[in-house]
Protein backbone atom coordinates (compact mmCIF):
# COMPACT_ATOMS: atom_id res chain seq x y z
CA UNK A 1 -35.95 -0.84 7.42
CA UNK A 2 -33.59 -1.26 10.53
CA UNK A 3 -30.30 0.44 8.19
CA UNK A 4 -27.62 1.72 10.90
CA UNK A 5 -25.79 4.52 10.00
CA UNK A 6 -22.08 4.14 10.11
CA UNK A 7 -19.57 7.03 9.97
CA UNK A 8 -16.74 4.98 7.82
CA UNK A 9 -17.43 1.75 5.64
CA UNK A 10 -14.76 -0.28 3.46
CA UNK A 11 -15.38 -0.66 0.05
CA UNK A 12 -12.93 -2.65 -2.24
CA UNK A 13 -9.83 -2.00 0.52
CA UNK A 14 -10.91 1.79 0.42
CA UNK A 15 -11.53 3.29 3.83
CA UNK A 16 -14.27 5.95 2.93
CA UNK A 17 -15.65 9.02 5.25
CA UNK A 18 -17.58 12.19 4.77
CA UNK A 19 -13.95 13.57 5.19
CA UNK A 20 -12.00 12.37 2.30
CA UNK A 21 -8.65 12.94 3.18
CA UNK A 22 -8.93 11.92 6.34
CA UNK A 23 -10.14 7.90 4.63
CA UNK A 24 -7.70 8.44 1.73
CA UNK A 25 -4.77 8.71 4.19
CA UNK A 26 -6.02 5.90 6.63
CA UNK A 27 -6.41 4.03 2.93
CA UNK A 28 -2.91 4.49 1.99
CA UNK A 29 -1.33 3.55 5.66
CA UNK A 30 -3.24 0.44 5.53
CA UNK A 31 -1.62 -0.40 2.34
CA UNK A 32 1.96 1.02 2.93
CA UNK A 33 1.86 -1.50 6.16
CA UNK A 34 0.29 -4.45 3.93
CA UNK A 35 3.39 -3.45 1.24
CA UNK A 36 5.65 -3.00 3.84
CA UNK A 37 4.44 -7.02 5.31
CA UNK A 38 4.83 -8.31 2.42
CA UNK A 39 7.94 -7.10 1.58
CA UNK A 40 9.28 -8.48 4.50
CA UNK A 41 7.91 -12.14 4.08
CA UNK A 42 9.57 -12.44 0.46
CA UNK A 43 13.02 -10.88 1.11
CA UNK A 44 13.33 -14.47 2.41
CA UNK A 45 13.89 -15.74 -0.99
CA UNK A 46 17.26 -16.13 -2.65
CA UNK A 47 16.36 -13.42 -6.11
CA UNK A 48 18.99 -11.69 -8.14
CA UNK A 49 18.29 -7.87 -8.64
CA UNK A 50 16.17 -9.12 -11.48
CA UNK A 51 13.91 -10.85 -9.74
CA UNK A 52 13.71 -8.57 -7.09
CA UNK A 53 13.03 -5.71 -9.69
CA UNK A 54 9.99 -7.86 -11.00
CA UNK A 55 8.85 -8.47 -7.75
CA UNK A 56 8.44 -5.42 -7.37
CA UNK A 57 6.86 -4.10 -10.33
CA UNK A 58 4.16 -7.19 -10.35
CA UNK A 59 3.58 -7.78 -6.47
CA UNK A 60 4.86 -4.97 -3.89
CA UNK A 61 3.35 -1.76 -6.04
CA UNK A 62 0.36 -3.55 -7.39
CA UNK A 63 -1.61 -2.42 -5.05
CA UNK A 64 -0.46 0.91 -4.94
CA UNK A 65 -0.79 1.71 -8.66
CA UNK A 66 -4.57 0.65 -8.22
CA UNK A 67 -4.69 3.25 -4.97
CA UNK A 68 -3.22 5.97 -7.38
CA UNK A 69 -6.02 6.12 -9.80
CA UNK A 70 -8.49 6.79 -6.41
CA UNK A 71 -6.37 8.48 -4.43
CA UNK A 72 -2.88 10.35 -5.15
CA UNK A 73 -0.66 9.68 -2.12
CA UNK A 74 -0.60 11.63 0.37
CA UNK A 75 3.60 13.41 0.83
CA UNK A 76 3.92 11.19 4.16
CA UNK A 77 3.40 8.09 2.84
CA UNK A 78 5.41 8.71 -0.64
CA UNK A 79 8.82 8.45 1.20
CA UNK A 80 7.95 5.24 3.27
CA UNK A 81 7.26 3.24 0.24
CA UNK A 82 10.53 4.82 -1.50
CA UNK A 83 12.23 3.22 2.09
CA UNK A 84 10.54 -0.23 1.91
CA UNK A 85 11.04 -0.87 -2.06
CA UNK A 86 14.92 0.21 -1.56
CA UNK A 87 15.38 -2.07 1.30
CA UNK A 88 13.78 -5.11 -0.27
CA UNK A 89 16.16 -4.44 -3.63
CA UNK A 90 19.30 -3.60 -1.82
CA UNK A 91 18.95 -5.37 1.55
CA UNK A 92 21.22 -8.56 1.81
């Protein structure tokens, strides 16, 4: 049937391995760095603290309350997110 056999594949933005911690941490640094970019590309914006709390709520941890219900977060990655979502609120 010519099938290769792959040690990691990516389903639905999960990295997954036979070791699964080792794909649930490479799964939540991919998204910490894709929070963490995107973050960066709307502080731009002129938002009250409002706005910026919605943001947020609807955009920044989106993703990451998806992750949650797959994977709980590994105690690295927990205070890099706390670092990003304060610096998008309070930065400027």
């Amino acid at each position: 049937m010519d099938v290769q056999y792959h040690d990691e594949i990516k389903i639905l933005c999960f990295n997954v391995t036979n070791k699964t911690k080792k794909s649930a941490n490479k799964s939540w640094e991919v998204l910490n760095a894709k929070i963490r970019a995107q973050a960066q590309d709307a502080h731009h914006r002129a938002l009250n603290l409002e706005y910026k709390m919605r943001c947020v709520n609807d955009y920044l941890l989106a993703r990451a309350s998806f992750m949650t219900q797959i994977h709980p977060p590994p105690n690295n990655i927990v205070p890099q997110l706390y670092t990003t979502i304060s610096w998008f609120i309070w930065k400027g």
